[in-house]
Protein backbone atom coordinates (compact mmCIF):
# COMPACT_ATOMS: atom_id res chain seq x y z
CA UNK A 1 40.99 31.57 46.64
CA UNK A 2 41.92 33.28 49.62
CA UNK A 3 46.10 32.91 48.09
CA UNK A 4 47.47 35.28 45.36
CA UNK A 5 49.71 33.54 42.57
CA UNK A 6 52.68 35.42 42.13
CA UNK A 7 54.64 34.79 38.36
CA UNK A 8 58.10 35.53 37.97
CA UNK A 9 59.72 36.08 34.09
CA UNK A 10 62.38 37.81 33.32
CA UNK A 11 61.85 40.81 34.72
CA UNK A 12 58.62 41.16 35.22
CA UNK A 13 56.54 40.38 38.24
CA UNK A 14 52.47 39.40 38.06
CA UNK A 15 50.50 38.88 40.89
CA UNK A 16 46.91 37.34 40.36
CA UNK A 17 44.05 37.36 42.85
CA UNK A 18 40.22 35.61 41.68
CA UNK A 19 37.10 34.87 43.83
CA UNK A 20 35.65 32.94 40.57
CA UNK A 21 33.73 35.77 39.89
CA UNK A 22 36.36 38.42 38.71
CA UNK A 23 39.88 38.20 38.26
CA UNK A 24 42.43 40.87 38.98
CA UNK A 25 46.23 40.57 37.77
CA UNK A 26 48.77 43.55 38.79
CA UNK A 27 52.43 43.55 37.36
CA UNK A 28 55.02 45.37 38.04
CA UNK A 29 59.10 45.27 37.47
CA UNK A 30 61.70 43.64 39.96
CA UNK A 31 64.72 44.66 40.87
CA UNK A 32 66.71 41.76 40.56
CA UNK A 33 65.59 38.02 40.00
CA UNK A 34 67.60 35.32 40.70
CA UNK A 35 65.70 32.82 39.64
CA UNK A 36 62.05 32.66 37.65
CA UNK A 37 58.91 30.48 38.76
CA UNK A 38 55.80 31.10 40.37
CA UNK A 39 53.82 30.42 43.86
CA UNK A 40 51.12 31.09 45.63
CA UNK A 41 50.83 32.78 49.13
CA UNK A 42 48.12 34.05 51.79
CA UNK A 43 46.76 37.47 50.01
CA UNK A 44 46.04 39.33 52.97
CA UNK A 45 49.19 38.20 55.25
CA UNK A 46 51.19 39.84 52.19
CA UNK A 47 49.50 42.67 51.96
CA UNK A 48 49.42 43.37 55.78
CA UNK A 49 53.34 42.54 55.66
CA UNK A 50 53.80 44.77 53.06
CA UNK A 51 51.77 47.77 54.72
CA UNK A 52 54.16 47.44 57.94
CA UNK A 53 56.83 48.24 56.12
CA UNK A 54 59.01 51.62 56.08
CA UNK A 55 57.46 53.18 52.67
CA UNK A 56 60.37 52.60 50.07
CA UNK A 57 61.58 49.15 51.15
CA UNK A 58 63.04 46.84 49.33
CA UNK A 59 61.34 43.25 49.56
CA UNK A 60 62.89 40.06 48.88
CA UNK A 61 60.76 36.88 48.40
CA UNK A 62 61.76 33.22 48.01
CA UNK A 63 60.54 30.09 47.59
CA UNK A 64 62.74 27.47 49.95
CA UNK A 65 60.67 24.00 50.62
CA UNK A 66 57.24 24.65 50.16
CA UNK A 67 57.54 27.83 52.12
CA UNK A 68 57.86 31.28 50.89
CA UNK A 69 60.33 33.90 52.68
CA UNK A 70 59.91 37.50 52.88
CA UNK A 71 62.86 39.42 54.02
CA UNK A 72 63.25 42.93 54.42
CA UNK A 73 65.70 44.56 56.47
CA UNK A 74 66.20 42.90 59.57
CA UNK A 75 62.78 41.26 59.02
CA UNK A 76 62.07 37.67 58.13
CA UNK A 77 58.71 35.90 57.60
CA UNK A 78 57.93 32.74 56.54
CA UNK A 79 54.39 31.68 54.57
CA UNK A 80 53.15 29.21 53.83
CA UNK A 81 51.81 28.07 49.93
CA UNK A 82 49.92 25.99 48.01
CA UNK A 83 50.60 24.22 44.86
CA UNK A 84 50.48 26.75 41.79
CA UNK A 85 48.45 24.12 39.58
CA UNK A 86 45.56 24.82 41.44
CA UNK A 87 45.03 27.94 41.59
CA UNK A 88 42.05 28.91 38.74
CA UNK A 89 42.38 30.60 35.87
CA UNK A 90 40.33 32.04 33.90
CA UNK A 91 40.46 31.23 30.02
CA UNK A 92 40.88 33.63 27.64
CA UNK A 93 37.59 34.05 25.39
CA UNK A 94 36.98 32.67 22.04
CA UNK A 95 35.33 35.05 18.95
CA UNK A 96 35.59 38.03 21.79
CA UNK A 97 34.93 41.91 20.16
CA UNK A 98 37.68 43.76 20.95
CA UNK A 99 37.92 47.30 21.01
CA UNK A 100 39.96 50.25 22.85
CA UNK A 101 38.01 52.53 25.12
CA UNK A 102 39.35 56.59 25.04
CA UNK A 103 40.57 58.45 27.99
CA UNK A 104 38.28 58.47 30.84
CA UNK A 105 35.22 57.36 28.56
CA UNK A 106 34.71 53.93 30.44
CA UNK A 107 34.75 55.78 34.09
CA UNK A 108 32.72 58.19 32.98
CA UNK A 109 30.14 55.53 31.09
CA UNK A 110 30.01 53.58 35.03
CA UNK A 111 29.63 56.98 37.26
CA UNK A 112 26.80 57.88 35.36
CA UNK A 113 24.29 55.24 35.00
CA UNK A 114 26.23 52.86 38.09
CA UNK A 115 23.69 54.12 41.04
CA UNK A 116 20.80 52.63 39.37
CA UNK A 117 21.78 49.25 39.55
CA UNK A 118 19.87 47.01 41.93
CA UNK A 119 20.88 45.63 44.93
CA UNK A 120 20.30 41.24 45.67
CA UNK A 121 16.80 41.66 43.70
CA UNK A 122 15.33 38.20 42.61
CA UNK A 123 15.33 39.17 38.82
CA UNK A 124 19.37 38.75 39.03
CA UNK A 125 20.13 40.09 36.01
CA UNK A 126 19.51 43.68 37.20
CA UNK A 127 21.58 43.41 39.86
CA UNK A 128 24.43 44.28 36.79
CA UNK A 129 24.89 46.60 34.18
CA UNK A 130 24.59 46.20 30.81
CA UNK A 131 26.99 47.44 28.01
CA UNK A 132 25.60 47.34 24.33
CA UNK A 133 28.08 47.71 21.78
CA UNK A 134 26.37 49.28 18.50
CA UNK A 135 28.85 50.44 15.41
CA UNK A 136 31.33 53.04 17.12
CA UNK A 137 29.20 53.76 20.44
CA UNK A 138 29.31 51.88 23.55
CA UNK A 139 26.27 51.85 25.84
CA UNK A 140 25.69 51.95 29.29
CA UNK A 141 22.03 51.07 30.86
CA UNK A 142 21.35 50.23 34.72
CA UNK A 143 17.94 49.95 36.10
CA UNK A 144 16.48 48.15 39.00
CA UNK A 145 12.88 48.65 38.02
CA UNK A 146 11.71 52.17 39.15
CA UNK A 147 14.65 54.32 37.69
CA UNK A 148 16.79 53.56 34.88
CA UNK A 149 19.84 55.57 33.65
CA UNK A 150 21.53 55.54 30.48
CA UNK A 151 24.61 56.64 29.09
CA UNK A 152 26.64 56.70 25.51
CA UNK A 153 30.48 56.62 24.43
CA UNK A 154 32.13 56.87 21.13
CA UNK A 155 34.58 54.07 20.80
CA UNK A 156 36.38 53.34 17.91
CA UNK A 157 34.74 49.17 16.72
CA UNK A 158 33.27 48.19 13.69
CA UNK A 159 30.61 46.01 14.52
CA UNK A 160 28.06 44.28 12.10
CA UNK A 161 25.19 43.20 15.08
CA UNK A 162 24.95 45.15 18.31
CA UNK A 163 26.90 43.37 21.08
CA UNK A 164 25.27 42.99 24.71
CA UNK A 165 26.62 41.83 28.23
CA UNK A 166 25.63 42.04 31.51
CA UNK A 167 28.41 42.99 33.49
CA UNK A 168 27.80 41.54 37.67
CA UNK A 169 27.53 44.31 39.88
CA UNK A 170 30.80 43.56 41.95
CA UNK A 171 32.56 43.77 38.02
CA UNK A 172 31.30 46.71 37.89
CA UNK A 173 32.35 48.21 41.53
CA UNK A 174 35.85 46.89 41.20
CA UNK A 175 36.33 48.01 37.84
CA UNK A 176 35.47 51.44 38.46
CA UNK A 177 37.85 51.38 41.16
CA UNK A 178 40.83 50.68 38.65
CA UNK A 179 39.60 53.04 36.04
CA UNK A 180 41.78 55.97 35.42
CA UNK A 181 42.25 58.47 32.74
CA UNK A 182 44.76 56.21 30.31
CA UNK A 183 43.13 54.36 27.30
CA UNK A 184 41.77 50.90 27.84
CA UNK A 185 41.61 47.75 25.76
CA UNK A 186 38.24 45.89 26.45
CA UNK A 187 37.52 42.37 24.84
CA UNK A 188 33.63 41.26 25.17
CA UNK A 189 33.62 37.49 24.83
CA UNK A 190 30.11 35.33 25.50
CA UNK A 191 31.05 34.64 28.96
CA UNK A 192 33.53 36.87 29.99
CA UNK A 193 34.71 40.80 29.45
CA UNK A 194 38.27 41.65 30.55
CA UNK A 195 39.74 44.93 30.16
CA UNK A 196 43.52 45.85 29.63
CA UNK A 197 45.17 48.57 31.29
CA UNK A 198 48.46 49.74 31.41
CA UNK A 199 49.43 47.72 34.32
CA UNK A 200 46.82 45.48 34.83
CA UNK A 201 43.95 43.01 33.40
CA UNK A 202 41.03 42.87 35.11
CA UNK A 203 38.56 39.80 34.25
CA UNK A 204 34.82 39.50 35.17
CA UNK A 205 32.19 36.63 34.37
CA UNK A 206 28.64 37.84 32.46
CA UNK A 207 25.03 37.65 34.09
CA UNK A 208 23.91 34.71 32.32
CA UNK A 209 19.93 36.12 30.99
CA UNK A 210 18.62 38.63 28.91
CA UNK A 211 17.93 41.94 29.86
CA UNK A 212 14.75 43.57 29.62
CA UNK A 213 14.03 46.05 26.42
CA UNK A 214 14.99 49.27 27.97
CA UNK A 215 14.23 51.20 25.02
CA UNK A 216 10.57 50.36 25.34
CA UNK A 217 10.14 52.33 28.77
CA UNK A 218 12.00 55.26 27.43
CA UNK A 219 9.33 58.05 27.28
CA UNK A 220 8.42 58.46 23.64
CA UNK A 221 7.42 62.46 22.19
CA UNK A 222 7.52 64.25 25.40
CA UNK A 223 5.95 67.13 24.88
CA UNK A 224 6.73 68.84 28.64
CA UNK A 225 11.06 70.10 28.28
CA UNK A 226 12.15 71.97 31.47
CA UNK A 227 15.33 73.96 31.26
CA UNK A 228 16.74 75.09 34.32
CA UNK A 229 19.81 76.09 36.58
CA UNK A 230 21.74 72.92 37.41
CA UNK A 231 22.84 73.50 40.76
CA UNK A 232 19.35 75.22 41.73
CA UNK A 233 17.50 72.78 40.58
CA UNK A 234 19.40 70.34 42.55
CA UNK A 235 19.26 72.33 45.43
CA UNK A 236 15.41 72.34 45.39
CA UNK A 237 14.73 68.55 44.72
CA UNK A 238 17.60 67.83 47.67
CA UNK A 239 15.38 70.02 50.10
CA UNK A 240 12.48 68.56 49.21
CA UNK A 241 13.43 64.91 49.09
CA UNK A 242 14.37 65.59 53.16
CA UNK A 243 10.69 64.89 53.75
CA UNK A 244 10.43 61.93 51.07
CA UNK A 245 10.25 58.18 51.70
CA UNK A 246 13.49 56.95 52.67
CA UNK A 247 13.32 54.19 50.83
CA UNK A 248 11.83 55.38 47.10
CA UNK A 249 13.18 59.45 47.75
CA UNK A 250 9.75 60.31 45.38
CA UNK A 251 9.40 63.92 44.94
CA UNK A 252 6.06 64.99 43.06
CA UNK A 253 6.62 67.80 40.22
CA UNK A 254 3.90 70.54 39.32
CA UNK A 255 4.67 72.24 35.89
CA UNK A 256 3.39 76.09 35.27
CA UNK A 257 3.83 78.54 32.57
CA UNK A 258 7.76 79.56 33.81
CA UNK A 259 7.63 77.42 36.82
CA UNK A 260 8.14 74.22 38.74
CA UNK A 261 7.08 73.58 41.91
């Protein structure tokens, strides 16, 4: 787990890296290839190789007797591998939804509602986030039991019964990482969700439990609607949160006729 598989054909290079948990796979174009196949080599002794190098470099990599060699320039390192049979891979999903995800709407779906996830709390499935698919919306909800956030995006999916997974929390980190503003392709299977970028496939396992009717805690006919300044409003709870609890950050809120104190 600690290799990543490189795949050579035709032209195009893959490189896949998995801790079991989520699986990452990067391609790019090569330059030349002599010769197609595949193998697997120490992921961070590449990477740190790679790093040392003048920016622009060309790298050449071969496979000679079990070894792989890295030349560039008047540079030579040898690494060693392990058999390319082994290394796990993650099946593709049967009877997964598929849909494609606009510009920027998947970031923006994990930036908002991604704080309130919990952290290594017994009930494991809130230590995740779950995404509901409903007919042309996609759903965001994250909660770890004393704050919950929630956030929609339209998607274009045609869906007869909503669609739920609970996405792991390192998914969700690592994914939001790789997010930019290009459309996506995201297929929700039963025990796995991969999305599909322009250059990549990322791959993450589902929370196996269900996860707990949010909509019931959602405050029903609220009758109390404060509209405010953004930024001064924020400026007011941040200066008053200084003297919170570090841990919960509870500020209590007194409503008056044009006020809030």
């Amino acid at each position: 787990l600690s290799n990543v598989l490189i795949q050579v054909e035709g032209d195009q290079v893959a490189l896949t890296g998995t801790d079991l948990e989520v699986e990452l796979v990067g391609r790019t174009v090569a330059s030349q290839v002599d010769q197609a196949g595949a193998a697997t080599v120490p992921a961070r002794k590449l990477m740190d190789i790679c790093k040392s190098l003048p920016d622009q470099s060309d790298i050449q990599l071969a496979v000679e007797e079990g070894r792989a060699i890295l030349r560039s320039g008047r540079s030579r390192f040898t690494l060693s591998t392990l058999p390319v049979a082994e290394f796990p891979n993650i099946e593709d999903a049967d009877g997964s939804q598929e849909l494609s995800v606009p510009r920027g709407t998947l970031k923006h779906l994990i930036e908002s509602t991604s704080f309130a996830m919990a952290q290594q709390d017994v009930r494991y499935y809130l230590n995740g986030m779950l995404w509901e698919l409903n007919e042309n919306k996609l759903r965001a909800v994250a909660t770890d039991g004393h704050r919950m956030a929630l956030c929609d995006g339209i998607c274009d999916v045609s869906v007869v019964e909503p669609i739920t997974s609970i996405i792991p929390r390192k998914g969700i980190i690592e994914l939001s990482r790789l997010l930019d503003e290009n459309e996506v392709k995201v297929a929700m299977g039963s025990n796995h969700i991969r999305v599909t970028g322009g250059d990549y496939c990322f791959t993450s396992k589902l929370v196996d439990g269900a996860y707990p009717d949010y909509d019931r805690v959602l405050p029903k006919g609220g009758d109390k609607i404060v509209v405010g300044d953004r930024a001064e409003l924020k400026q007011a709870f941040g200066r008053a949160a200084i003297l919170s609890n570090e841990k919960y950050r509870g500020v209590r809120i007194l409503l008056s006729e044009g006020s809030i104190k």
